[in-house]
C-alpha atoms as a PDB file:
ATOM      1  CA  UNK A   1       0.000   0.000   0.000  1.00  0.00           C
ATOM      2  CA  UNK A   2       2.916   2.320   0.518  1.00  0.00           C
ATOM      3  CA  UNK A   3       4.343   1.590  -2.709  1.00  0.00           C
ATOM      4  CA  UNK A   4       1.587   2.485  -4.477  1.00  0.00           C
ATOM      5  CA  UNK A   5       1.208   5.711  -2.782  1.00  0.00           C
ATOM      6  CA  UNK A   6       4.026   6.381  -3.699  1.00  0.00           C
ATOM      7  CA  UNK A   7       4.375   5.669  -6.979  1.00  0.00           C
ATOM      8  CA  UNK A   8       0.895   7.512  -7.841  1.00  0.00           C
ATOM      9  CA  UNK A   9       2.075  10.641  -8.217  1.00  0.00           C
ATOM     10  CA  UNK A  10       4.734   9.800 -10.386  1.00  0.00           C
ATOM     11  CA  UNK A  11       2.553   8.400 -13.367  1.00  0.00           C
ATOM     12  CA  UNK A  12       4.476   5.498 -15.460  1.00  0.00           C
ATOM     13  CA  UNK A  13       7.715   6.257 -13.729  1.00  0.00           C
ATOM     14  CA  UNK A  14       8.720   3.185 -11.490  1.00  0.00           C
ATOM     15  CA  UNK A  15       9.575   3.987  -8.000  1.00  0.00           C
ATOM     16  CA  UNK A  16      13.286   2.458  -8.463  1.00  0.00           C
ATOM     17  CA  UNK A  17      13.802   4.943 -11.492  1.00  0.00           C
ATOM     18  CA  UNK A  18      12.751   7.868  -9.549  1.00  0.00           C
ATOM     19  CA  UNK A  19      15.052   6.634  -6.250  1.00  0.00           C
ATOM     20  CA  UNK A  20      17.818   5.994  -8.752  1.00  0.00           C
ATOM     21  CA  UNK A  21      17.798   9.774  -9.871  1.00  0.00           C
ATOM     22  CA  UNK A  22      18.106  10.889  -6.200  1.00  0.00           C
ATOM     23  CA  UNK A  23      20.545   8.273  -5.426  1.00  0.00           C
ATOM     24  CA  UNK A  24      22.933   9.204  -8.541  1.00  0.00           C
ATOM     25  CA  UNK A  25      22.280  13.401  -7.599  1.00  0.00           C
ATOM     26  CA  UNK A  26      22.872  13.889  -4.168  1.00  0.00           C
ATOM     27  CA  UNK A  27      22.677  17.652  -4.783  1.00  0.00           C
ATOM     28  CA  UNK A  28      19.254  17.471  -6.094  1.00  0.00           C
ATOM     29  CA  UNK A  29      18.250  15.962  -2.707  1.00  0.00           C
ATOM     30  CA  UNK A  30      19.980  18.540  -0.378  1.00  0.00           C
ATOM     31  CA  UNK A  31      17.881  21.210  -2.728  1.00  0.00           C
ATOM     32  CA  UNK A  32      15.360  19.895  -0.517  1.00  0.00           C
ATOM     33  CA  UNK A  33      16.771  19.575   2.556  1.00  0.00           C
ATOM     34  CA  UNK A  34      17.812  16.058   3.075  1.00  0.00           C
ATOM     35  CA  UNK A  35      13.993  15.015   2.912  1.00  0.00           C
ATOM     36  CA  UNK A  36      12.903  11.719   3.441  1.00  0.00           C
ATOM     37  CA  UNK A  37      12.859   9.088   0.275  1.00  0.00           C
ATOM     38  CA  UNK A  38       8.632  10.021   0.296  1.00  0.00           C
ATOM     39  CA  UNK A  39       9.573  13.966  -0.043  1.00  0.00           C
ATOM     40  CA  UNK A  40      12.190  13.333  -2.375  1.00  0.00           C
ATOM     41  CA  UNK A  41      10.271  10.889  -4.694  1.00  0.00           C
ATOM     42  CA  UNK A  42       7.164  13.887  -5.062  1.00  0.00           C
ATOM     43  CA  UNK A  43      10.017  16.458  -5.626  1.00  0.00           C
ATOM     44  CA  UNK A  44      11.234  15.010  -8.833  1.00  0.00           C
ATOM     45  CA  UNK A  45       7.785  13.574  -9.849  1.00  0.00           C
ATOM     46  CA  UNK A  46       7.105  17.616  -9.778  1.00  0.00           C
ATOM     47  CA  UNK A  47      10.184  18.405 -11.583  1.00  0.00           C
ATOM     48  CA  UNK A  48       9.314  15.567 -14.087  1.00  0.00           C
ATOM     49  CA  UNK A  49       6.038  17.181 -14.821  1.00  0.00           C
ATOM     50  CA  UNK A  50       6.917  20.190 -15.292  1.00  0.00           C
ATOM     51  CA  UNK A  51       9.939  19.731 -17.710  1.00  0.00           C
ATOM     52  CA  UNK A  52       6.997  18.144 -19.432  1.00  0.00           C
ATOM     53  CA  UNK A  53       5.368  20.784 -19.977  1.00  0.00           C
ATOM     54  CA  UNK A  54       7.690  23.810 -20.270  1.00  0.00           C
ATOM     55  CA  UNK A  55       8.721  24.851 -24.096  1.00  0.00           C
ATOM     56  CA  UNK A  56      12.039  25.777 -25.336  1.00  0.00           C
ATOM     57  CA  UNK A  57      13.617  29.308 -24.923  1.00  0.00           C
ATOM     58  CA  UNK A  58      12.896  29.714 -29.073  1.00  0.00           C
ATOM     59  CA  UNK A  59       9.226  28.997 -28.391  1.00  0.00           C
ATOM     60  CA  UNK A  60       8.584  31.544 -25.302  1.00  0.00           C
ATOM     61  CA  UNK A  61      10.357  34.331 -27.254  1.00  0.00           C
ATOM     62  CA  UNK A  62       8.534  33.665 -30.153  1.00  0.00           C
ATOM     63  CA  UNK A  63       4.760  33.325 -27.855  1.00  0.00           C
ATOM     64  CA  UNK A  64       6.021  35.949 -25.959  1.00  0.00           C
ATOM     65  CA  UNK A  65       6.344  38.268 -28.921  1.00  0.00           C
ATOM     66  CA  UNK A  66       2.811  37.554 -30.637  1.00  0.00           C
ATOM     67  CA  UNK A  67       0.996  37.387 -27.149  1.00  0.00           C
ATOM     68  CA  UNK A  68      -0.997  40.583 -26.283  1.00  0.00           C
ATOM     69  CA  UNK A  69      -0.589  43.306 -23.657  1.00  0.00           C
ATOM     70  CA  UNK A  70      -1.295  42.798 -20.146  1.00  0.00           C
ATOM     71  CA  UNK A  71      -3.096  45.881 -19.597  1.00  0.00           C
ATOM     72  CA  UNK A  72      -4.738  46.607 -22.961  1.00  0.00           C
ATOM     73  CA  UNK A  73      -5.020  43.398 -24.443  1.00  0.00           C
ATOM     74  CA  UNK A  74      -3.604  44.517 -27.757  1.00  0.00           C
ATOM     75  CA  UNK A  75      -0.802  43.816 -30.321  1.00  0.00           C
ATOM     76  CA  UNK A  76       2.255  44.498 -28.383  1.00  0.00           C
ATOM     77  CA  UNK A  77       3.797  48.242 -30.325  1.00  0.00           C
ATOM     78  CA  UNK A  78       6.227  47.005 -33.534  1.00  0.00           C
ATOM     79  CA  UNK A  79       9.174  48.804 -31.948  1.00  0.00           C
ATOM     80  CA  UNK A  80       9.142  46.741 -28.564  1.00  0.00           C
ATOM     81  CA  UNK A  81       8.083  43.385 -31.139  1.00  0.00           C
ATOM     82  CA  UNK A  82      11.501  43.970 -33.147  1.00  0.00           C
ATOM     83  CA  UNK A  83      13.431  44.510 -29.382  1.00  0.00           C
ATOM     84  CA  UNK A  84      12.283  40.791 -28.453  1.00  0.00           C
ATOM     85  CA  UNK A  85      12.597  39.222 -32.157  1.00  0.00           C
ATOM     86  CA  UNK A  86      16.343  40.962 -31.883  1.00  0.00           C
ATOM     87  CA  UNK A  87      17.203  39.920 -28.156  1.00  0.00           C
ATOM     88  CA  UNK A  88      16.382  36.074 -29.590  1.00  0.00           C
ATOM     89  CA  UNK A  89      18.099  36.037 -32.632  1.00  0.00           C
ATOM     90  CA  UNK A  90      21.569  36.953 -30.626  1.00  0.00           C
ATOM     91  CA  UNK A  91      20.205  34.345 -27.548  1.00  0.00           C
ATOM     92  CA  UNK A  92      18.553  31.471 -30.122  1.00  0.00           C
ATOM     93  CA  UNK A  93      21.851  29.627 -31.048  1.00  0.00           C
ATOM     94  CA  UNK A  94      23.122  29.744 -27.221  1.00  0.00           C
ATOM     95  CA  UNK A  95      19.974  28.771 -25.155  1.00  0.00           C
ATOM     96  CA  UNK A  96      17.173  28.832 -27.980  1.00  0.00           C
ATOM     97  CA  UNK A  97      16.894  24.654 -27.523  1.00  0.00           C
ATOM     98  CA  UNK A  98      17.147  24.877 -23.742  1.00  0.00           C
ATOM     99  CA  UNK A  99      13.587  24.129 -21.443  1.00  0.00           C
ATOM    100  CA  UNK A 100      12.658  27.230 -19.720  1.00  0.00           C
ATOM    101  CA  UNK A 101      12.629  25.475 -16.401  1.00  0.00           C
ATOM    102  CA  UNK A 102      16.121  24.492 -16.788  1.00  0.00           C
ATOM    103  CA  UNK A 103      17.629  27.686 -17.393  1.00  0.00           C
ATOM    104  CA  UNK A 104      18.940  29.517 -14.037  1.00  0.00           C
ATOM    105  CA  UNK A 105      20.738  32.935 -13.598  1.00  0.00           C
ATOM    106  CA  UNK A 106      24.016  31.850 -14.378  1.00  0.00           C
ATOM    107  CA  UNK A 107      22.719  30.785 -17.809  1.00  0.00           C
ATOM    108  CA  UNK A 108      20.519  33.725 -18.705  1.00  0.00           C
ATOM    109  CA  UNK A 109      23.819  36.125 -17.655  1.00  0.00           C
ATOM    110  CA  UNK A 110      26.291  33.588 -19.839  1.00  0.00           C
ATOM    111  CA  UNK A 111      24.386  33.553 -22.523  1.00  0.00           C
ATOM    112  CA  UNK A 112      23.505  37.954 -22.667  1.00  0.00           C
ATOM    113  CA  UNK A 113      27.683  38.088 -21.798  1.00  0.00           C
ATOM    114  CA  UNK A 114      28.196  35.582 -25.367  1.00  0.00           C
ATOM    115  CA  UNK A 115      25.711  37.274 -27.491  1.00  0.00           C
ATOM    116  CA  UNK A 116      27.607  40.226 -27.451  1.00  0.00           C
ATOM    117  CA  UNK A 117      24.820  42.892 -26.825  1.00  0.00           C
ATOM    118  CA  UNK A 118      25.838  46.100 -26.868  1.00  0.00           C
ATOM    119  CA  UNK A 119      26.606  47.799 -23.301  1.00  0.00           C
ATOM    120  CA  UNK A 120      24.141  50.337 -23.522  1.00  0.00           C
ATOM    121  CA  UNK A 121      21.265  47.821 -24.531  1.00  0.00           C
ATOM    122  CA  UNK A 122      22.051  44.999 -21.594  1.00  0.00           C
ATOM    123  CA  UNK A 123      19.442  47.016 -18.887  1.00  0.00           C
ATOM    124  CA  UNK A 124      16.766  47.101 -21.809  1.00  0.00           C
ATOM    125  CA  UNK A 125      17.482  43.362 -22.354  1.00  0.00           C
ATOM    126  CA  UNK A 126      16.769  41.890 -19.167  1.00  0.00           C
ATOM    127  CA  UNK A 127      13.941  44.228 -19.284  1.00  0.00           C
ATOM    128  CA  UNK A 128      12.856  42.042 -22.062  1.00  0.00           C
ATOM    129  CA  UNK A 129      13.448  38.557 -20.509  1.00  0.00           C
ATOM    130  CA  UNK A 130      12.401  39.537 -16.906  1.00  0.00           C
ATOM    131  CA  UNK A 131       9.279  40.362 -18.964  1.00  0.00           C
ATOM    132  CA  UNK A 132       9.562  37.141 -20.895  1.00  0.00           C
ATOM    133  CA  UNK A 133       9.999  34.834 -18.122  1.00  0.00           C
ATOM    134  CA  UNK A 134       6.967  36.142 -16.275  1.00  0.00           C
ATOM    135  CA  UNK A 135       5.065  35.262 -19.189  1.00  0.00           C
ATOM    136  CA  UNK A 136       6.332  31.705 -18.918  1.00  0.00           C
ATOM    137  CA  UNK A 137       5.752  31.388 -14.804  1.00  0.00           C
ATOM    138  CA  UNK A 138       2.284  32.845 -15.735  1.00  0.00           C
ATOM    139  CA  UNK A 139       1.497  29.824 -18.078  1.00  0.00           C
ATOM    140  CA  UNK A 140       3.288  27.111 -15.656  1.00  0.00           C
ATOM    141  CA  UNK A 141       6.344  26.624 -17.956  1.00  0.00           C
ATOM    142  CA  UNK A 142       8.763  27.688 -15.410  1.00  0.00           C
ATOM    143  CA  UNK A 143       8.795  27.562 -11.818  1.00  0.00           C
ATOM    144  CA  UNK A 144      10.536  31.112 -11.412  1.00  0.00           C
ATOM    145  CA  UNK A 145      11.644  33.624 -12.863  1.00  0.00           C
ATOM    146  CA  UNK A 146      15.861  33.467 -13.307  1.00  0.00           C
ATOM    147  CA  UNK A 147      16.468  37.496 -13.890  1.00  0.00           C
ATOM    148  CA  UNK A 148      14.774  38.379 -10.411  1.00  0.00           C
ATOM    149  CA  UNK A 149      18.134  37.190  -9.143  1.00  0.00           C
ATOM    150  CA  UNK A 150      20.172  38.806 -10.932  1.00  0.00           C
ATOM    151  CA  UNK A 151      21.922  42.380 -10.191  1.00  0.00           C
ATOM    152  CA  UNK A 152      21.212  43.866 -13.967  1.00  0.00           C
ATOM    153  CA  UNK A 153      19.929  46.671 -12.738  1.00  0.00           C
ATOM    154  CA  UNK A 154      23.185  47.794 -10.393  1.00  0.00           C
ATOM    155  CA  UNK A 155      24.543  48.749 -14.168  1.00  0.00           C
ATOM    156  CA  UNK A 156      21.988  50.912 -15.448  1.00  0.00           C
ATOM    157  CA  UNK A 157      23.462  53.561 -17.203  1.00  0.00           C
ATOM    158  CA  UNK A 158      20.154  55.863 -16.268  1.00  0.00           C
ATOM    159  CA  UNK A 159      21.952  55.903 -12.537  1.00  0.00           C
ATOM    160  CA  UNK A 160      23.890  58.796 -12.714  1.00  0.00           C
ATOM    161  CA  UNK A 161      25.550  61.065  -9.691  1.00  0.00           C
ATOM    162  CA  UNK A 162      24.958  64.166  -8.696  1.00  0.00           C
ATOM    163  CA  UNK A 163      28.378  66.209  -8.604  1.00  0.00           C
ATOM    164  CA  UNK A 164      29.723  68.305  -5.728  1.00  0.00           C
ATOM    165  CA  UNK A 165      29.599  71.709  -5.387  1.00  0.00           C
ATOM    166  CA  UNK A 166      33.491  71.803  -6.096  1.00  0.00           C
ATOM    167  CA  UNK A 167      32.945  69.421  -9.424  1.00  0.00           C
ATOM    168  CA  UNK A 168      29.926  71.825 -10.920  1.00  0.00           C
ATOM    169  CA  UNK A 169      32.166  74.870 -10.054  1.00  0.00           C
ATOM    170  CA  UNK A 170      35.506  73.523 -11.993  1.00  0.00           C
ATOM    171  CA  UNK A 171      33.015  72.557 -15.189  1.00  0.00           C
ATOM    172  CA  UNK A 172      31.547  76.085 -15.253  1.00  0.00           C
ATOM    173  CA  UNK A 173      35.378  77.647 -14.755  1.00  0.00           C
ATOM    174  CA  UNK A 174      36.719  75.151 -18.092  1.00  0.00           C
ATOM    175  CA  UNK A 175      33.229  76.171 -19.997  1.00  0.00           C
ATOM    176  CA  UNK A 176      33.115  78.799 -22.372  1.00  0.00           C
ATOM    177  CA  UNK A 177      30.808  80.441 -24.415  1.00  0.00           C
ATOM    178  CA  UNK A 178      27.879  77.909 -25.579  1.00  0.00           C
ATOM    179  CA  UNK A 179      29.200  75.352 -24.121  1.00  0.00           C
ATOM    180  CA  UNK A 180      29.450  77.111 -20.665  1.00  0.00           C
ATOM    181  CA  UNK A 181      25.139  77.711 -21.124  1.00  0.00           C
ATOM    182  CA  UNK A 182      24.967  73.845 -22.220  1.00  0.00           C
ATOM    183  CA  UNK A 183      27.025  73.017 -18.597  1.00  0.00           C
ATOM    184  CA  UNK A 184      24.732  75.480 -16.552  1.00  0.00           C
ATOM    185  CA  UNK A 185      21.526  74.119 -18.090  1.00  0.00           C
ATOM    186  CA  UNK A 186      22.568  70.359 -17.333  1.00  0.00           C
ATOM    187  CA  UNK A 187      23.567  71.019 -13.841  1.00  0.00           C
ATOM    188  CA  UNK A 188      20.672  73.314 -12.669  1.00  0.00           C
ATOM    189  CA  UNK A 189      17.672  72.897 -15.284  1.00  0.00           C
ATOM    190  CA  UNK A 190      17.155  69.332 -14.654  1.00  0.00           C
ATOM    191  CA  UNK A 191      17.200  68.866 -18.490  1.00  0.00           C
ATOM    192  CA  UNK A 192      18.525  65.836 -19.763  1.00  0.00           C
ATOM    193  CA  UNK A 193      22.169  65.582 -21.966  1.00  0.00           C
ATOM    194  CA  UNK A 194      19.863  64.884 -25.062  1.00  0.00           C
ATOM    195  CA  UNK A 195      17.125  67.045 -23.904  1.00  0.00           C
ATOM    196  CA  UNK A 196      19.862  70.263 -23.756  1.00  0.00           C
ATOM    197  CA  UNK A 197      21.730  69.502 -27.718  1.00  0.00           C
ATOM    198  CA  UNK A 198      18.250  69.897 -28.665  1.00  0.00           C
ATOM    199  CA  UNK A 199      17.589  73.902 -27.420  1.00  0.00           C
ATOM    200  CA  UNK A 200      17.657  76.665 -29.400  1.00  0.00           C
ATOM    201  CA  UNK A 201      18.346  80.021 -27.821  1.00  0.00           C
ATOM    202  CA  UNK A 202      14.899  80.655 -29.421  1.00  0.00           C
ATOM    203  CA  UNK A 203      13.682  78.296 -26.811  1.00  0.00           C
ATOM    204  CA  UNK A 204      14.441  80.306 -23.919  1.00  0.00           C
ATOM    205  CA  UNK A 205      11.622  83.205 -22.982  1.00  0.00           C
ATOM    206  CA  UNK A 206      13.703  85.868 -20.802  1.00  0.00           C
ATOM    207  CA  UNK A 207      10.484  87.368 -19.838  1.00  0.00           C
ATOM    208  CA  UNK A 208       8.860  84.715 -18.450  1.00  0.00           C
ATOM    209  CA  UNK A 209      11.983  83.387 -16.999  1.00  0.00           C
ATOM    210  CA  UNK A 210      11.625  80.010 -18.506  1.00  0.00           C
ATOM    211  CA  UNK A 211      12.518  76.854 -21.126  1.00  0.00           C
ATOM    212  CA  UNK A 212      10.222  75.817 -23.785  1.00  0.00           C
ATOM    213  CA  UNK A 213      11.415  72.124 -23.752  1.00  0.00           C
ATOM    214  CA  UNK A 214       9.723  70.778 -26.739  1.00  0.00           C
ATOM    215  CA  UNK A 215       9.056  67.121 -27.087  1.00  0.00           C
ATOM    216  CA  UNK A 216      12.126  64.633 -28.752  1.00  0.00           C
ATOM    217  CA  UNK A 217      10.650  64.292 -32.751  1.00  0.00           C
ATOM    218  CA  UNK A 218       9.169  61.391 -33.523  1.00  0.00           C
ATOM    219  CA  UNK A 219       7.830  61.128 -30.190  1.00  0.00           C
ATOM    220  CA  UNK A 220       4.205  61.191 -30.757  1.00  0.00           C
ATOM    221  CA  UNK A 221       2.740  60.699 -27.107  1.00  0.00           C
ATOM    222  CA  UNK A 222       5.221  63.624 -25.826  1.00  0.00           C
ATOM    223  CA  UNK A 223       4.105  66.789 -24.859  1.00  0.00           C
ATOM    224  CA  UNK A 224       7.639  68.679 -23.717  1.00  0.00           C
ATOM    225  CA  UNK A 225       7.402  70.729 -20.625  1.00  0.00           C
ATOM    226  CA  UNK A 226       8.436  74.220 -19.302  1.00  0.00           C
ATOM    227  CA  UNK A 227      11.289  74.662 -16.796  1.00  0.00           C
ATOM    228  CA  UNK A 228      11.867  77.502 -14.531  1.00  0.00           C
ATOM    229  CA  UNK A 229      15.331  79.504 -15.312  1.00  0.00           C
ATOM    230  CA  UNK A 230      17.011  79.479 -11.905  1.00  0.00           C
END
C-alpha cells in the first residue's frame, strides 16, 4: 500500500527509477533539505512534470512576442516586437533549444555576456526577458523567474551622480561660451544631456523666466514641458 502511494504521483515512472535519480544526484536531494525518500520521490515527480510541460527558450520568445498586452489586451507596439525578435536572434543559437525550467541565472547572464549585446542595450534586455519569463511562470512553464536574481539593474546607465559643489564649479570655470550655457543648463535645469543639444536660444523666454522644452521628434505621445530659469 505504501508503494503504491508512492508511486501515484509519479505516473508510469517506477519507484526504483525515480530513487535511482536521487541516489545518482545527491545535490538534487539537499535542494530539498535532506527530505525523506517520500519527499524526495514527489520532488522530482514535480520536476518531471513540469519539464513536461515547459517549451524551449525559441518557443517563449517567439509566444512571448505575438501574445498581447497585459493591460490593454492589444498587439504588443512594432518597436518593442523587433526589441524581443532581436534579443532572440543573438540568444537562439546559445539557449534557444534549452527548457525554460532548466535555465537559471548563471545561464541567462552567460548567454547575454556571449551574445555580445551592446553595453548600452544589456538594462533594456533583461527588461525584455524579466518580462519574458513572467510570461512563462504565468502559463506554468517555469517555476521562477531566473532574472529576479540577478543584479542587472546595479549597471543601469540611467543611474547617474549628482556632482559636488566643487565638481559643478571647476566645469563652469573650463566652460566657455555655448558650451558654458549647455554646462549650466545640465547642472541646474534638470534637463537631460539629449534634452539640452536639442535647445535653441529661441527656446528660452527671458520674460517669463523660462525653457520651452519641446518634445524629442518622432515622439508622438510627448508633450515637452516648461522649466523655470534658476
Amino acid at each position: 500500500a505504501e508503494s503504491n502511494a508512492l508511486l501515484q504521483p509519479l505516473g508510469d515512472t517506477s519507484l526504483t527509477d525515480a530513487v535511482s535519480v536521487f541516489v545518482e544526484a545527491r545535490e538534487e536531494l539537499k535542494s530539498v533539505g535532506e527530505t525523506n525518500i517520500l519527499a524526495a520521490v514527489r520532488h522530482y515527480a514535480d520536476f518531471k512534470k513540469q519539464r513536461s510541460e515547459s517549451v524551449t527558450f525559441r518557443s517563449l520568445m517567439e509566444q512571448f512576442e505575438d501574445a498581447p498586452t497585459k493591460k490593454t489586451r492589444r498587439q504588443k507596439a512594432e518597436k518593442y516586437r523587433n526589441q524581443i525578435r532581436s534579443l532572440a536572434n543573438r540568444m537562439n543559437p546559445l539557449i534557444g533549444d534549452h527548457l525554460v525550467c532548466d535555465l537559471d541565472d548563471k545561464a541567462v547572464v552567460a548567454a547575454i555576456r556571449k551574445s555580445k549585446v551592446n553595453p548600452a542595450s544589456i538594462a533594456p534586455s533583461y527588461r525584455v526577458l524579466k518580462a519574458a519569463f513572467n510570461f512563462a511562470v504565468k502559463r506554468k512553464w517555469s517555476g521562477g523567474n531566473p532574472v529576479d536574481s540577478i543584479d542587472w539593474f546595479t549597471h543601469d546607465p540611467g543611474d547617474v551622480e549628482v556632482p559636488s559643489r566643487e565638481q559643478a564649479s571647476a566645469l563652469l570655470e573650463c566652460a566657455r561660451g555655448e558650451l558654458q550655457a549647455y554646462v549650466a543648463i545640465c547642472l541646474f535645469a534638470g534637463c537631460r544631456d539629449s534634452e539640452t543639444r536639442r535647445l535653441d536660444w529661441r527656446d528660452f523666454d527671458w520674460e517669463k523666466e523660462e525653457i520651452d522644452l519641446k518634445a524629442a521628434p518622432g515622439k508622438k505621445a510627448a508633450s515637452g514641458r516648461f522649466i523655470r530659469l534658476e
